[in-house]
N, C-alpha and C. Protein backbone atom coordinates (compact mmCIF):
# COMPACT_ATOMS: atom_id res chain seq x y z
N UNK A 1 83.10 113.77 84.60
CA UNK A 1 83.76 114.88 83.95
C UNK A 1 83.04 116.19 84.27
N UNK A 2 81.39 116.04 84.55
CA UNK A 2 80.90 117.17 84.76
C UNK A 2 81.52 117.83 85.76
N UNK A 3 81.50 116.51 86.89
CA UNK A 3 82.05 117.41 88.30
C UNK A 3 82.93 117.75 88.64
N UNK A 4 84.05 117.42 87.57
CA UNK A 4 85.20 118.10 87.60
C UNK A 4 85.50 119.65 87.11
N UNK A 5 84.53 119.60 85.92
CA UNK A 5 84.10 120.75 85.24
C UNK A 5 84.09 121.86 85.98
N UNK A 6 82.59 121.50 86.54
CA UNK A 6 81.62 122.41 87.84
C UNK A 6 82.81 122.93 88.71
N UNK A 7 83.70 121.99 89.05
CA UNK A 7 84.39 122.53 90.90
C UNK A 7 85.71 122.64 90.85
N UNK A 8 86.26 122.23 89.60
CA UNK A 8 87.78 123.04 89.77
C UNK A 8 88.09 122.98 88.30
N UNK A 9 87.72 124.08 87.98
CA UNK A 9 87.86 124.34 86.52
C UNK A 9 88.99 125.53 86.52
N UNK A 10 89.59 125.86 88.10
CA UNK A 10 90.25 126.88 88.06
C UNK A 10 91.62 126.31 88.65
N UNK A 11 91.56 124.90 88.63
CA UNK A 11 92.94 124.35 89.23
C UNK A 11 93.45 124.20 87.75
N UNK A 12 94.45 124.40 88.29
CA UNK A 12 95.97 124.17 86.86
C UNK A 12 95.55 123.34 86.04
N UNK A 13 96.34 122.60 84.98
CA UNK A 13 95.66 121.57 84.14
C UNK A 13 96.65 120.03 84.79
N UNK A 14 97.78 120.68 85.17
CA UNK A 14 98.73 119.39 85.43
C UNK A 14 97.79 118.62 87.17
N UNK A 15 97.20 119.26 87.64
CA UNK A 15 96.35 118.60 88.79
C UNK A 15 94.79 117.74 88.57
N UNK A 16 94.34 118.22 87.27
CA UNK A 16 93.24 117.60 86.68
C UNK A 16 93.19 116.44 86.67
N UNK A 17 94.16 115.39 85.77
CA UNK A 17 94.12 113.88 85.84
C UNK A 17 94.12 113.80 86.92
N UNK A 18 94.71 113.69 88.17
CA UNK A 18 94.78 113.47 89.45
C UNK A 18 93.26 113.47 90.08
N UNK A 19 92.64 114.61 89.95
CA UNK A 19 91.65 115.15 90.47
C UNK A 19 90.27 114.40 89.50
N UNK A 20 90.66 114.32 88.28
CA UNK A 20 89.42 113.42 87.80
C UNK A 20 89.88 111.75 88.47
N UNK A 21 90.67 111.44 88.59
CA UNK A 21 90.81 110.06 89.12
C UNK A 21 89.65 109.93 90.23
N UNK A 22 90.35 110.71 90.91
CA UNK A 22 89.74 111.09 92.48
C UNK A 22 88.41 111.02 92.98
N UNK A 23 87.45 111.70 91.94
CA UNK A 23 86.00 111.89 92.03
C UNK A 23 85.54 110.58 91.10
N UNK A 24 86.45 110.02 89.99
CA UNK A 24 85.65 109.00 89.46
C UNK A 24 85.83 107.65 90.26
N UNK A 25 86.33 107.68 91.55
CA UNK A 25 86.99 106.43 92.33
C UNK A 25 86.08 106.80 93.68
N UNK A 26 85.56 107.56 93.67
CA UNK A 26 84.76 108.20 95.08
C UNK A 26 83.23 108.19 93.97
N UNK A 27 82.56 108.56 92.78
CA UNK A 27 81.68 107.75 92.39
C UNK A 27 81.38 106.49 92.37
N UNK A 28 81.95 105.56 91.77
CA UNK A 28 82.17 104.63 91.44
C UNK A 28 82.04 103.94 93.23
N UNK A 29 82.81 104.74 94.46
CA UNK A 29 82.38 104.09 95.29
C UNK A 29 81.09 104.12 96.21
N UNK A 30 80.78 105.48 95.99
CA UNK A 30 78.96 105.97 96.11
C UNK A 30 78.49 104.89 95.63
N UNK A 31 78.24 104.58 94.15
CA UNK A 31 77.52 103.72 93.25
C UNK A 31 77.73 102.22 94.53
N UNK A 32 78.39 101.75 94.73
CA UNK A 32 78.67 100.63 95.30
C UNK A 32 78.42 100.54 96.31
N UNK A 33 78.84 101.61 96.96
CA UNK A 33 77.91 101.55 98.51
C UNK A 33 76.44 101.43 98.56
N UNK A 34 75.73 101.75 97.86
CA UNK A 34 73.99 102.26 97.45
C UNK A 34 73.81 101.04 97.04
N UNK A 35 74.55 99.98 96.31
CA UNK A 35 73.68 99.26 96.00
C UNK A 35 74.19 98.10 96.91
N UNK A 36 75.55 98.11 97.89
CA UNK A 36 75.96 96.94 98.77
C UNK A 36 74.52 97.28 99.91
N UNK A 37 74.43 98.74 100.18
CA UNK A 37 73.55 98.66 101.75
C UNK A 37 72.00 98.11 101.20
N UNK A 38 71.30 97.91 99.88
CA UNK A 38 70.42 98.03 99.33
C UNK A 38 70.01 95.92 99.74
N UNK A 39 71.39 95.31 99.18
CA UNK A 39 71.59 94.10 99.40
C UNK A 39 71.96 93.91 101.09
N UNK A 40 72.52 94.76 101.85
CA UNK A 40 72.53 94.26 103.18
C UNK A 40 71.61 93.78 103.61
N UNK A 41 69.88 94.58 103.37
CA UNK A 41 69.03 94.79 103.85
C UNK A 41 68.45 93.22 104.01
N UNK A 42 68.66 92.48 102.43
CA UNK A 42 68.22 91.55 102.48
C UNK A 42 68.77 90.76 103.04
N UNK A 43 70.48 90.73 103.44
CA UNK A 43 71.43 89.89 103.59
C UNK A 43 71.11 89.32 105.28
N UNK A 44 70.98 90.60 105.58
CA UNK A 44 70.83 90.89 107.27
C UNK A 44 69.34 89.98 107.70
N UNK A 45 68.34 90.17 106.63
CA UNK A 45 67.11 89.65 107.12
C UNK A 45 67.27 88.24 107.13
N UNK A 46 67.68 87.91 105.84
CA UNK A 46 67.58 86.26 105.68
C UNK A 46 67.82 85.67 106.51
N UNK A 47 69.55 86.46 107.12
CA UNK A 47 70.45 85.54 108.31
C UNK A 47 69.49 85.74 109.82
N UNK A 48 68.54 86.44 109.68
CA UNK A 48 67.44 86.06 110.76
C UNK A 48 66.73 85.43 111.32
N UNK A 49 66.19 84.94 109.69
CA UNK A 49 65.32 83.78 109.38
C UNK A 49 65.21 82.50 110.13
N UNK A 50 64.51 81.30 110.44
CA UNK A 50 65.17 80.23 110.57
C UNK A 50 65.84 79.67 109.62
N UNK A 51 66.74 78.52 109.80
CA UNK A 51 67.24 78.15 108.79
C UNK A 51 66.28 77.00 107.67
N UNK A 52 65.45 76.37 108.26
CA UNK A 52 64.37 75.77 107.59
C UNK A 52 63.69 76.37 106.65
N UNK A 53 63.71 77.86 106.83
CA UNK A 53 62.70 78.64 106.32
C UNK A 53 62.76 78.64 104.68
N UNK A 54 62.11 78.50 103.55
CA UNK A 54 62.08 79.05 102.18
C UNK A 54 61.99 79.94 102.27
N UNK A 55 61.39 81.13 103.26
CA UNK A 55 60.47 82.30 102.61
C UNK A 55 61.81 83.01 102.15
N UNK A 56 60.92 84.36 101.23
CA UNK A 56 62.32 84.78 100.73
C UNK A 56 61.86 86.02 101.65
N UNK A 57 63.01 86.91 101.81
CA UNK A 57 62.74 87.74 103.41
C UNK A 57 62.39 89.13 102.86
N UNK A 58 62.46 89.27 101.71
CA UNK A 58 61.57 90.68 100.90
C UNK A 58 59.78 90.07 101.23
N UNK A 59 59.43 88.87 101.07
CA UNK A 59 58.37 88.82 101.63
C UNK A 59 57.92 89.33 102.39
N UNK A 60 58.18 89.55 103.56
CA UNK A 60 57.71 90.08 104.97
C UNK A 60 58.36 91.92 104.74
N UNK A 61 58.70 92.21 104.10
CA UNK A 61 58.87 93.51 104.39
C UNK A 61 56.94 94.24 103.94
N UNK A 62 57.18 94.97 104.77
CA UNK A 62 55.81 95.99 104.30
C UNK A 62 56.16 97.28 103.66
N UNK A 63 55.79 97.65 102.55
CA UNK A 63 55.98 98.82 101.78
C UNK A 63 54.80 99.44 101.53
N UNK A 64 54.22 100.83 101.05
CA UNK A 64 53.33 101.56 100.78
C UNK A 64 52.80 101.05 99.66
N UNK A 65 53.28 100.72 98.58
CA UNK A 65 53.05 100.03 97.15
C UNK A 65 52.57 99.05 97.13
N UNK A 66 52.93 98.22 98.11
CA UNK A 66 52.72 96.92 97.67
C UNK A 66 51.43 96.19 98.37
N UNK A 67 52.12 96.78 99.64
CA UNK A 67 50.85 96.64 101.35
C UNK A 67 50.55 95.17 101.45
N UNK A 68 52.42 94.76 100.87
CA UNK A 68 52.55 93.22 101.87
C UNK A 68 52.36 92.90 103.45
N UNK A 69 52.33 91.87 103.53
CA UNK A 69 52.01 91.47 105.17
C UNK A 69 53.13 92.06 106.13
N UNK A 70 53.53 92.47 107.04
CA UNK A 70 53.85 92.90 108.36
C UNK A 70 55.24 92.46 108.92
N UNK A 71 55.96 92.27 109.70
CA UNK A 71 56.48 91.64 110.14
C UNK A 71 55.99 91.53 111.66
N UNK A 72 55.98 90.69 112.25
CA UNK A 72 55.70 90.87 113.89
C UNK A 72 56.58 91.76 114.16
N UNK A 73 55.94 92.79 115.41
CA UNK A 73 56.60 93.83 116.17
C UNK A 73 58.01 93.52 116.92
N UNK A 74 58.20 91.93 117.16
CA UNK A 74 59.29 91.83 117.96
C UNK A 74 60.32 91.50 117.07
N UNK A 75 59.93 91.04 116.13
CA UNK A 75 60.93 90.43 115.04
C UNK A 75 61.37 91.26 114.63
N UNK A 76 60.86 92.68 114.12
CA UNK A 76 60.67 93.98 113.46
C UNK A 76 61.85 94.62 114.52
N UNK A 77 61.63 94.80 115.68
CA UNK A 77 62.54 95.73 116.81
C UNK A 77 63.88 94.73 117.22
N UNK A 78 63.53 93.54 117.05
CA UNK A 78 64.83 92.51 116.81
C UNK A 78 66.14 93.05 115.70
N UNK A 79 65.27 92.73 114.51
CA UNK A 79 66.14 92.98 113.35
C UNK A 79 66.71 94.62 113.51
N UNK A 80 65.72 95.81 113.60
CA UNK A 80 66.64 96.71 113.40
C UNK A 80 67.57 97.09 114.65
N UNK A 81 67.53 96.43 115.62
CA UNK A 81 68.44 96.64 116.83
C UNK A 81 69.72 95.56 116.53
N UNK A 82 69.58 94.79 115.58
CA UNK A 82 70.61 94.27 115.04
C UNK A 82 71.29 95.22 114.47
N UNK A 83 70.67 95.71 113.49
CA UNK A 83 71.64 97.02 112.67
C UNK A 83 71.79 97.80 113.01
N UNK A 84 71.55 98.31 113.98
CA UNK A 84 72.16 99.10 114.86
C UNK A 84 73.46 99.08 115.97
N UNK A 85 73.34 97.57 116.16
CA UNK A 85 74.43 97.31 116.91
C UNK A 85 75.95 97.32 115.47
N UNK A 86 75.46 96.49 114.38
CA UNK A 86 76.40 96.48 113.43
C UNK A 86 76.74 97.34 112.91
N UNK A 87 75.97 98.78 113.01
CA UNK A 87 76.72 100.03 112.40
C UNK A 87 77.87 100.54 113.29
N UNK A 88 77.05 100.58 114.70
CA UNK A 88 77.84 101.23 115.76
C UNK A 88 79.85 100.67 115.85
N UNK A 89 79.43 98.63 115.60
CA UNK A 89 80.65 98.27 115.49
C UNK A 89 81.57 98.62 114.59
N UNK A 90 80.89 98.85 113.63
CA UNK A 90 81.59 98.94 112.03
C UNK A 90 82.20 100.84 112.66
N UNK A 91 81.44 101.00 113.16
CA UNK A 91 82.05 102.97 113.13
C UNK A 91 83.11 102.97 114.11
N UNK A 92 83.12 101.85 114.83
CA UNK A 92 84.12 102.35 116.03
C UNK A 92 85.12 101.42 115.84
N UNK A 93 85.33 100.88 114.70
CA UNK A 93 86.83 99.90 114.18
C UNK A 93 87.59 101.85 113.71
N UNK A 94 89.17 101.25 113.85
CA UNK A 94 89.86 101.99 113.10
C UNK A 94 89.93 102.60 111.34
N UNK A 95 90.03 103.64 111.78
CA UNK A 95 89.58 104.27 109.88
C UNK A 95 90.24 103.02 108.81
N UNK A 96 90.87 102.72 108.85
CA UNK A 96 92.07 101.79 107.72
C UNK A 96 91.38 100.42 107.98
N UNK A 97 90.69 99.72 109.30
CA UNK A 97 89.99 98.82 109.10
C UNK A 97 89.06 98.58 108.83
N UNK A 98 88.07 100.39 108.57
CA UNK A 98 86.78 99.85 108.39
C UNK A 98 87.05 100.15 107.03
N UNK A 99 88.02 101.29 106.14
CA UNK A 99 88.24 100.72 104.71
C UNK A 99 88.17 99.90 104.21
N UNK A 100 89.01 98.87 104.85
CA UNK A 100 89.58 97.61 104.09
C UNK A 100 88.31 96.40 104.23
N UNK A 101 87.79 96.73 105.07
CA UNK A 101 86.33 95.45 105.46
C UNK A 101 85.27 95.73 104.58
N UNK A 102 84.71 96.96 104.72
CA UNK A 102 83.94 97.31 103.55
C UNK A 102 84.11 97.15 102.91
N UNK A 103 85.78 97.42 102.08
CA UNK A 103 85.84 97.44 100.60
C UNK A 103 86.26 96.03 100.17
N UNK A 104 86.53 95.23 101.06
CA UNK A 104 86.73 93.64 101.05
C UNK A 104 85.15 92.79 101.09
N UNK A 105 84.21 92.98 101.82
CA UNK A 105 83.17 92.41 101.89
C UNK A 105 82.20 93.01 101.78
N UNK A 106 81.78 94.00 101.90
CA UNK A 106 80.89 95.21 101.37
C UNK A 106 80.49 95.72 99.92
N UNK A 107 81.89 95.70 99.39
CA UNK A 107 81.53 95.82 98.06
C UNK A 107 82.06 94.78 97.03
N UNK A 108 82.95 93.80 97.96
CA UNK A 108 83.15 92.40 97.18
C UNK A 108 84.37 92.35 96.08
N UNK A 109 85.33 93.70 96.55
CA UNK A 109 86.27 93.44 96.15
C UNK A 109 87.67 92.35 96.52
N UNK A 110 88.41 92.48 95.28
CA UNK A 110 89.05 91.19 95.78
C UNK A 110 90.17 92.13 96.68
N UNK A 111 91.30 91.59 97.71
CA UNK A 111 92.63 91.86 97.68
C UNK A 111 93.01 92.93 96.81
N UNK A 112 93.81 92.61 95.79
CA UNK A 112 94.64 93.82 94.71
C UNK A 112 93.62 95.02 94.87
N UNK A 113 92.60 94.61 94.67
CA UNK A 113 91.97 95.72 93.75
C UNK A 113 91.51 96.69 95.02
N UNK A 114 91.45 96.31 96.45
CA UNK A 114 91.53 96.91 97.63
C UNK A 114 92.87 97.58 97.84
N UNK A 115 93.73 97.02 97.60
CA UNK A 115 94.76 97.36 98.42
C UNK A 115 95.09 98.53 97.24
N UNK A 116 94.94 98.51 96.28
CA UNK A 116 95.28 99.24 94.89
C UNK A 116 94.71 100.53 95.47
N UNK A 117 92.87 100.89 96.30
CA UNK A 117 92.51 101.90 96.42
C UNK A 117 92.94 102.38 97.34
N UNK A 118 93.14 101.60 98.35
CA UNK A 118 94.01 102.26 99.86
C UNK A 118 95.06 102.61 99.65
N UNK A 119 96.21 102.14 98.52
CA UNK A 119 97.30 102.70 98.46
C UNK A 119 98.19 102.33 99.65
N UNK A 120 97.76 100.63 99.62
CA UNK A 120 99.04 99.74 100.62
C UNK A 120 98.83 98.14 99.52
N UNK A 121 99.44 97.71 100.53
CA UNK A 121 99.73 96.24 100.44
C UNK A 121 99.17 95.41 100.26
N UNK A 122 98.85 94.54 99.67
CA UNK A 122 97.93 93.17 99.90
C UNK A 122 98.21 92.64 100.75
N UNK A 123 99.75 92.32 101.63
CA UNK A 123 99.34 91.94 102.87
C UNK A 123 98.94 92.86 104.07
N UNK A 124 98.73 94.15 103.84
CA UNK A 124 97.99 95.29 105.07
C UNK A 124 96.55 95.03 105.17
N UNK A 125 95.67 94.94 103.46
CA UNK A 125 94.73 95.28 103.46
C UNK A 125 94.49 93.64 104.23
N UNK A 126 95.09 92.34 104.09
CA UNK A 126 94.85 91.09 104.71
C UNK A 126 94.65 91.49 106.12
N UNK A 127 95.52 91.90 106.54
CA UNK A 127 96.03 92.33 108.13
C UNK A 127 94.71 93.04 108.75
N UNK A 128 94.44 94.49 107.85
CA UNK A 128 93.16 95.02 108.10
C UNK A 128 91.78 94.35 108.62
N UNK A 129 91.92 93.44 107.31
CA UNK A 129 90.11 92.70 107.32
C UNK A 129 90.42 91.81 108.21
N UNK A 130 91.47 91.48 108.29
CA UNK A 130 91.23 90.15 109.93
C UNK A 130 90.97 90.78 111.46
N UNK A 131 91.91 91.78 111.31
CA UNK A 131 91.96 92.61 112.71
C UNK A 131 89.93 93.12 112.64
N UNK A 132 89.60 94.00 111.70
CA UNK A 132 88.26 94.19 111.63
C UNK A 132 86.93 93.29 112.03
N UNK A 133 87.51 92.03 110.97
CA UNK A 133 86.26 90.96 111.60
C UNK A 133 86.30 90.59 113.27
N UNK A 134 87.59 89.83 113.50
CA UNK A 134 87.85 89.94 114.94
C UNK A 134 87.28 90.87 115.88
N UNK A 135 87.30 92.17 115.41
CA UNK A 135 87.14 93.34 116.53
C UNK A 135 85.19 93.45 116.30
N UNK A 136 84.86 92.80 114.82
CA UNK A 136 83.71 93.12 114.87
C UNK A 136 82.70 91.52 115.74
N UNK A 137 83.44 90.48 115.32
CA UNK A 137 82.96 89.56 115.49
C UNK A 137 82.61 89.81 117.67
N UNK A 138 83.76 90.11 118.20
CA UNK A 138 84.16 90.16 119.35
C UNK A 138 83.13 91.57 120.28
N UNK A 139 82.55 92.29 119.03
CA UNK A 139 82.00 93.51 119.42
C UNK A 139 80.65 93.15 119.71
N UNK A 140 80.05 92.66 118.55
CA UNK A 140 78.70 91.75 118.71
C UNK A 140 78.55 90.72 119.58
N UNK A 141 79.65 89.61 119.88
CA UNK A 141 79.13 88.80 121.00
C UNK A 141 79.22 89.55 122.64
N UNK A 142 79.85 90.47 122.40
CA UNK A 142 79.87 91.28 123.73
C UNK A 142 78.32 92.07 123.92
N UNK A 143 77.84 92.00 123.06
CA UNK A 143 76.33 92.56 123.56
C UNK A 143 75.36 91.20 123.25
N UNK A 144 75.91 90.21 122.80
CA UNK A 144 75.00 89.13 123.19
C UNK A 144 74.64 88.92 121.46
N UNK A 145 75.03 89.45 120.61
CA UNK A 145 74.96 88.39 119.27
C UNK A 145 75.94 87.68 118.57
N UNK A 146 75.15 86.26 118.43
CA UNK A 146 76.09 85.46 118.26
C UNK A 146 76.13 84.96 117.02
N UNK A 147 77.99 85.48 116.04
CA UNK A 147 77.74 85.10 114.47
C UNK A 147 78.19 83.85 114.64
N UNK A 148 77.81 83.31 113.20
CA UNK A 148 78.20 82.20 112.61
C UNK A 148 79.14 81.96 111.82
């Protein structure tokens, strides 16, 4: 409500509901993004891991606070050249597919409640996230990583 306050306190009143929708659906998706990339971090490491492995993969991170152990240098330039390849894919899908993927597996919404924010279909936003994984799945083995 503040920020509606602050930045258009000089639009009409009949555009307001509209406009508070707007910013509380674009918070709400800030909030979710911050804490999906927060969980990638770990998501991305684990699937690194071997699969034998227990460790839990916050283990091996090194932080200033804590001045846990290291990761090896190659493992270290491994992993973030992984995420790097997965951003690049994710940016170069079509705007409407990288909506619908994110907001399907990223932030773990279901169907409706996707297709509700895009303002289509439940069967588009379906259409979307398949065409997306495909194009992403197909993007990564073209530089040599291979999902599961």
């Amino acid at each position: 409500m503040l920020k509606l306050a602050q930045k258009y306190s000089d639009k009409p009143a009949q555009e307001l509901p509209l406009l508070f929708q707007r910013i509380l659906q674009n918070t709400i998706r800030d909030y979710y993004r911050r804490q999906k990339v927060r969980s990638t971090w770990t998501t991305l490491m684990s699937s690194l891991l071997p699969q034998d492995s227990e460790d839990d993969p916050l283990d091996t991170l090194q932080d200033k606070d804590n001045n846990s152990q290291a990761q090896a240098p190659d493992v270290a330039l491994e992993q973030s050249q992984l995420i790097i390849l997965i951003e690049k894919a994710l940016m170069s899908l079509p705007l409407r597919q990288r909506e619908a993927f994110l907001l399907r597996y990223w932030e773990d919404m279901d169907t409706a409640q996707t297709a509700r924010i895009m303002g289509c279909s439940e069967g588009s936003v379906k259409q979307h996230c398949s065409r997306a994984s495909h194009a992403l799945a197909a993007a990564l083995k073209a530089k040599g990583v291979h999902t599961s």
